[in-house]
C-alpha atoms as a PDB file:
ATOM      1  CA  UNK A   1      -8.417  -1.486 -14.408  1.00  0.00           C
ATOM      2  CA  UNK A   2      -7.659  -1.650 -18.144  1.00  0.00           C
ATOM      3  CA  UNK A   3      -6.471  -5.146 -19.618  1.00  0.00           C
ATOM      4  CA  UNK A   4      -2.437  -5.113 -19.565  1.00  0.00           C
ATOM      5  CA  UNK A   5      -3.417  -6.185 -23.460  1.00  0.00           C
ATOM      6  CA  UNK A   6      -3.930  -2.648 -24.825  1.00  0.00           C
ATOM      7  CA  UNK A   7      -1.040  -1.398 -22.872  1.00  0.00           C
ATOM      8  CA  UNK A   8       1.337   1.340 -24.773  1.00  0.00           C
ATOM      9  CA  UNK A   9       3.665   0.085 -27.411  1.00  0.00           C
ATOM     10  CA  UNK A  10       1.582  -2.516 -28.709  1.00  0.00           C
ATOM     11  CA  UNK A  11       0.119  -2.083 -32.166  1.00  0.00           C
ATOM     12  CA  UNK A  12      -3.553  -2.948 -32.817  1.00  0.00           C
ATOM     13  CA  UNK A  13      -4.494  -5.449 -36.022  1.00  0.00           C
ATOM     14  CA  UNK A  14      -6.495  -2.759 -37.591  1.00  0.00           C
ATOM     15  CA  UNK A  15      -9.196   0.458 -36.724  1.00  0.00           C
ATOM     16  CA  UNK A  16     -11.294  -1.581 -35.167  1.00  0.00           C
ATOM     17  CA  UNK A  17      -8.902  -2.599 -32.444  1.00  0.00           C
ATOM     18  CA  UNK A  18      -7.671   0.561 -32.047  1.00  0.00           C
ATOM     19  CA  UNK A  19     -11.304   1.595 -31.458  1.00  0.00           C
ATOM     20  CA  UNK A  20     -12.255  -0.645 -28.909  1.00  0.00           C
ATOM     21  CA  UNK A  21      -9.186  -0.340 -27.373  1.00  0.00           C
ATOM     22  CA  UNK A  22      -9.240   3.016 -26.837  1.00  0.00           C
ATOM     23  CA  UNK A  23     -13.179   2.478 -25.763  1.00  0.00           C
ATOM     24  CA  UNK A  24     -11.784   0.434 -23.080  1.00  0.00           C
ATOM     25  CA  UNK A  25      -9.362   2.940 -21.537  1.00  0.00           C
ATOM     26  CA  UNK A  26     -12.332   5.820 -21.443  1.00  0.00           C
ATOM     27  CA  UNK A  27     -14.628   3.331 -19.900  1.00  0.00           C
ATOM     28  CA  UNK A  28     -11.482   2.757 -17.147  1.00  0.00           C
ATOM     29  CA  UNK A  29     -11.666   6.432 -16.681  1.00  0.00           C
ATOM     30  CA  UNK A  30     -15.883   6.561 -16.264  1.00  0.00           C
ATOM     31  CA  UNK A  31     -16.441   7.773 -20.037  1.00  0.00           C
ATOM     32  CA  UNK A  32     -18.867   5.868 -22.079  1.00  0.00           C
ATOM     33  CA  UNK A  33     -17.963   5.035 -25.549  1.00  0.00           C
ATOM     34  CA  UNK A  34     -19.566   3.758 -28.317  1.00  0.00           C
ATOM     35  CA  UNK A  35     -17.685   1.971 -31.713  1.00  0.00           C
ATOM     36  CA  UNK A  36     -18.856   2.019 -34.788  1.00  0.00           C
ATOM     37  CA  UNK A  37     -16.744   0.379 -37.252  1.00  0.00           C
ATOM     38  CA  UNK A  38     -16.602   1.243 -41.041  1.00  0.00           C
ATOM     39  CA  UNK A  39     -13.992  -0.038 -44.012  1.00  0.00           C
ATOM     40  CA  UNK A  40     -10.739   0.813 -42.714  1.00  0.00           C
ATOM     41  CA  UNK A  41     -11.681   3.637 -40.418  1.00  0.00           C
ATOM     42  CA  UNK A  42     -13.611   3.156 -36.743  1.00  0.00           C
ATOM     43  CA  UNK A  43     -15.179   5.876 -34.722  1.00  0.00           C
ATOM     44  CA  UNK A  44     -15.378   5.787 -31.035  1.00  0.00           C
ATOM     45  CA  UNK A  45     -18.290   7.973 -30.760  1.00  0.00           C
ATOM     46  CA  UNK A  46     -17.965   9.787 -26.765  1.00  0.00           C
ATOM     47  CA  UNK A  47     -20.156  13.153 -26.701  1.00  0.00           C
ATOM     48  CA  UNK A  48     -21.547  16.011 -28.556  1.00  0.00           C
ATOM     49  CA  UNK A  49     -18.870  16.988 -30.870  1.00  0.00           C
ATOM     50  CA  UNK A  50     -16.334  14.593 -29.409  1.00  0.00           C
ATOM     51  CA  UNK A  51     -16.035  12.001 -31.955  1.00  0.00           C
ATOM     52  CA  UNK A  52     -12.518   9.726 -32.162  1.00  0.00           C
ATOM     53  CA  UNK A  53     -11.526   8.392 -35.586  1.00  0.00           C
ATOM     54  CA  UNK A  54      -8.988   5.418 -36.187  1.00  0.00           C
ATOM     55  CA  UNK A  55      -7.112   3.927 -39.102  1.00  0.00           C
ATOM     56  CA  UNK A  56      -5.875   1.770 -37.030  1.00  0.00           C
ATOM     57  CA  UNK A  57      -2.469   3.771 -37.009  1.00  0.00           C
ATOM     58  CA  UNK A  58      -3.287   6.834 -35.098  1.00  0.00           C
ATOM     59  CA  UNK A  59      -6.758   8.524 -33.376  1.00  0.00           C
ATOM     60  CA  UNK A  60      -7.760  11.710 -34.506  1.00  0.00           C
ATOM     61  CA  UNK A  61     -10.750  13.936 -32.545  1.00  0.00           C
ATOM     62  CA  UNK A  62     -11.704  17.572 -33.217  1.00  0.00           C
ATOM     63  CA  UNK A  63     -10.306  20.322 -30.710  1.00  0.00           C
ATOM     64  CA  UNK A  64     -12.587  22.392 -30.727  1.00  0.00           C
ATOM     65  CA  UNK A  65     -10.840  25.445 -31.945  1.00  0.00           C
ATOM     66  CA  UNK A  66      -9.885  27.343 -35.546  1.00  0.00           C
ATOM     67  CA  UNK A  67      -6.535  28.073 -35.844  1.00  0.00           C
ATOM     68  CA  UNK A  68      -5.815  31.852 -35.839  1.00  0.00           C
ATOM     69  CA  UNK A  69      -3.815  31.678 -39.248  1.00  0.00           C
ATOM     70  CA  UNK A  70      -6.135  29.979 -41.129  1.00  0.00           C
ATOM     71  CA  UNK A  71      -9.437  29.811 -40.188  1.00  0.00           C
ATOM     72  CA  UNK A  72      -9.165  26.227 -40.449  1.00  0.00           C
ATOM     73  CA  UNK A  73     -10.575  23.588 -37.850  1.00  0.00           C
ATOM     74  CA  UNK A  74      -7.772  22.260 -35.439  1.00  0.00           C
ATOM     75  CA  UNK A  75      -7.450  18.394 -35.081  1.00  0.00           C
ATOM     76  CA  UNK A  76      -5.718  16.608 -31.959  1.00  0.00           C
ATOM     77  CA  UNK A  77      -3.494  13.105 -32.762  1.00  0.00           C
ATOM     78  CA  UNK A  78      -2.310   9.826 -30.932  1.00  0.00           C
ATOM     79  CA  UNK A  79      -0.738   7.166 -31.989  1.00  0.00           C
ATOM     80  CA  UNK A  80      -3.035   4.017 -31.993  1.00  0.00           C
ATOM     81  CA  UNK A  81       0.009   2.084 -29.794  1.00  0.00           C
ATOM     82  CA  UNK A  82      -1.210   4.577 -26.408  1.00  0.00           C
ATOM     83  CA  UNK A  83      -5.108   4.250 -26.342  1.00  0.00           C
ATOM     84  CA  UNK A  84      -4.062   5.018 -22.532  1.00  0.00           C
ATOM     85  CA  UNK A  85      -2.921   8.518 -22.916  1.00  0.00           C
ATOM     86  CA  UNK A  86      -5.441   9.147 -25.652  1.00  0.00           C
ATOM     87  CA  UNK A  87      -7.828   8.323 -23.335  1.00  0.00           C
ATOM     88  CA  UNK A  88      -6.309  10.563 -21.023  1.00  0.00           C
ATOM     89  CA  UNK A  89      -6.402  13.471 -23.440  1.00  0.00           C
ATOM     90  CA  UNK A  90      -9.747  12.930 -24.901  1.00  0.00           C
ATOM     91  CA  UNK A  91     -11.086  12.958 -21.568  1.00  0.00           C
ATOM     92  CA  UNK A  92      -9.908  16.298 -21.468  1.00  0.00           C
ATOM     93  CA  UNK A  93     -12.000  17.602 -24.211  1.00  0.00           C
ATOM     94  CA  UNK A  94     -14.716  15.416 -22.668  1.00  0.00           C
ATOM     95  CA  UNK A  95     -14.790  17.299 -19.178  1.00  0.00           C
ATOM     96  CA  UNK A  96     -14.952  20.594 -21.243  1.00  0.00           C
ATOM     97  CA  UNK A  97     -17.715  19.576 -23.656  1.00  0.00           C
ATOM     98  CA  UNK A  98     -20.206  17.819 -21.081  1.00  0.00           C
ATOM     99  CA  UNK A  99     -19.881  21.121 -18.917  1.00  0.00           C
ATOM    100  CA  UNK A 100     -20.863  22.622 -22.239  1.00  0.00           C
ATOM    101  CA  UNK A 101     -23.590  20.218 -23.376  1.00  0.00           C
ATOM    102  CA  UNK A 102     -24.998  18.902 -19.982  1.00  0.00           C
ATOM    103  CA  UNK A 103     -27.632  15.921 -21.043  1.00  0.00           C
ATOM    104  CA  UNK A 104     -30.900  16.294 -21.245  1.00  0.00           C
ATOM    105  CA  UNK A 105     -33.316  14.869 -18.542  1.00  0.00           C
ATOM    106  CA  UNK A 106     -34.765  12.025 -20.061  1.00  0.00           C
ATOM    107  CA  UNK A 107     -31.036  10.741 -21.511  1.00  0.00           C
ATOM    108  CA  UNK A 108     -30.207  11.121 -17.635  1.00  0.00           C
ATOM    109  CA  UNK A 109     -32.874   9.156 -16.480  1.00  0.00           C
ATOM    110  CA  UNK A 110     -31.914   6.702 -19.138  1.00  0.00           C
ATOM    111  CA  UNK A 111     -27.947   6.512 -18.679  1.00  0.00           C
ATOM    112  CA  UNK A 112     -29.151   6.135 -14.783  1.00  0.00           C
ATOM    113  CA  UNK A 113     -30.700   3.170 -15.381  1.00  0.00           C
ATOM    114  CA  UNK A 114     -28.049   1.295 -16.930  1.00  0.00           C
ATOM    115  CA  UNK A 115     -26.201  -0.779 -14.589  1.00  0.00           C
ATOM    116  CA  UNK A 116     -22.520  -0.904 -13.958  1.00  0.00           C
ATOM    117  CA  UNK A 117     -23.012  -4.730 -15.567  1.00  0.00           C
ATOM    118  CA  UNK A 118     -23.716  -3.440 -19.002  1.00  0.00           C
ATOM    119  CA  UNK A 119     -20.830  -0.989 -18.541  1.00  0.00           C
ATOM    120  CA  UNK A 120     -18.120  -3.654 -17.311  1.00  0.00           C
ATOM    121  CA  UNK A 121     -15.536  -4.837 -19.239  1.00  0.00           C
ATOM    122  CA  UNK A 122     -15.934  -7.484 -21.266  1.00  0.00           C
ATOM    123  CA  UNK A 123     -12.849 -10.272 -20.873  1.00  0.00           C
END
């Protein structure tokens, strides 16, 4: 279960708390994530074409669509204070793009060998 700490309403320090908290509540839901932090913008890095940004105010990820109107690329937001239902909706896009992208063999057999250790939570 996800640390009570990251729970919604509480404001991170800055994008790379936002990040990692929002790594946390995909790893709650069995989604690996991985941060990479920058100056003043972090990416939580999830799948093929699934990349979350943070300014430590809000997420931002790519929906996958153009808007009819524009031709323009469509964005999806959260507010950095509910990493828990951003979680929830990124896992949305998640479901539809590993159906899409299904990993290769040898990343499999790789992923498979990583025990639920290395995955867990750190305190």
């Amino acid at each position: 279960m996800i640390n009570g700490a990251i729970g919604p309403g509480r404001s991170p320090r800055d994008s790379a708390q936002a990040a990692e908290w929002l790594k946390l509540a995909l790893v709650d839901l069995g989604i690996p994530a991985d941060v990479h932090v920058g100056t003043g913008v972090a990416l939580v890095s999830v799948w093929v074409d699934l990349v979350v940004w943070s300014d430590g105010a809000s997420y931002q990820w790519w929906s996958g669509e153009k808007s009819e109107k524009t031709g323009r690329w469509k964005y999806l937001y959260g507010p950095a204070t509910d990493p828990v239902t951003v979680a929830r909706r990124v896992a949305d896009r998640f479901d539809k793009l590993s159906r899409e992208h299904p990993l290769s063999g040898l990343i499999h057999g790789v992923l498979s060998e990583v025990s639920t250790v290395e995955m867990a939570v750190p305190e």
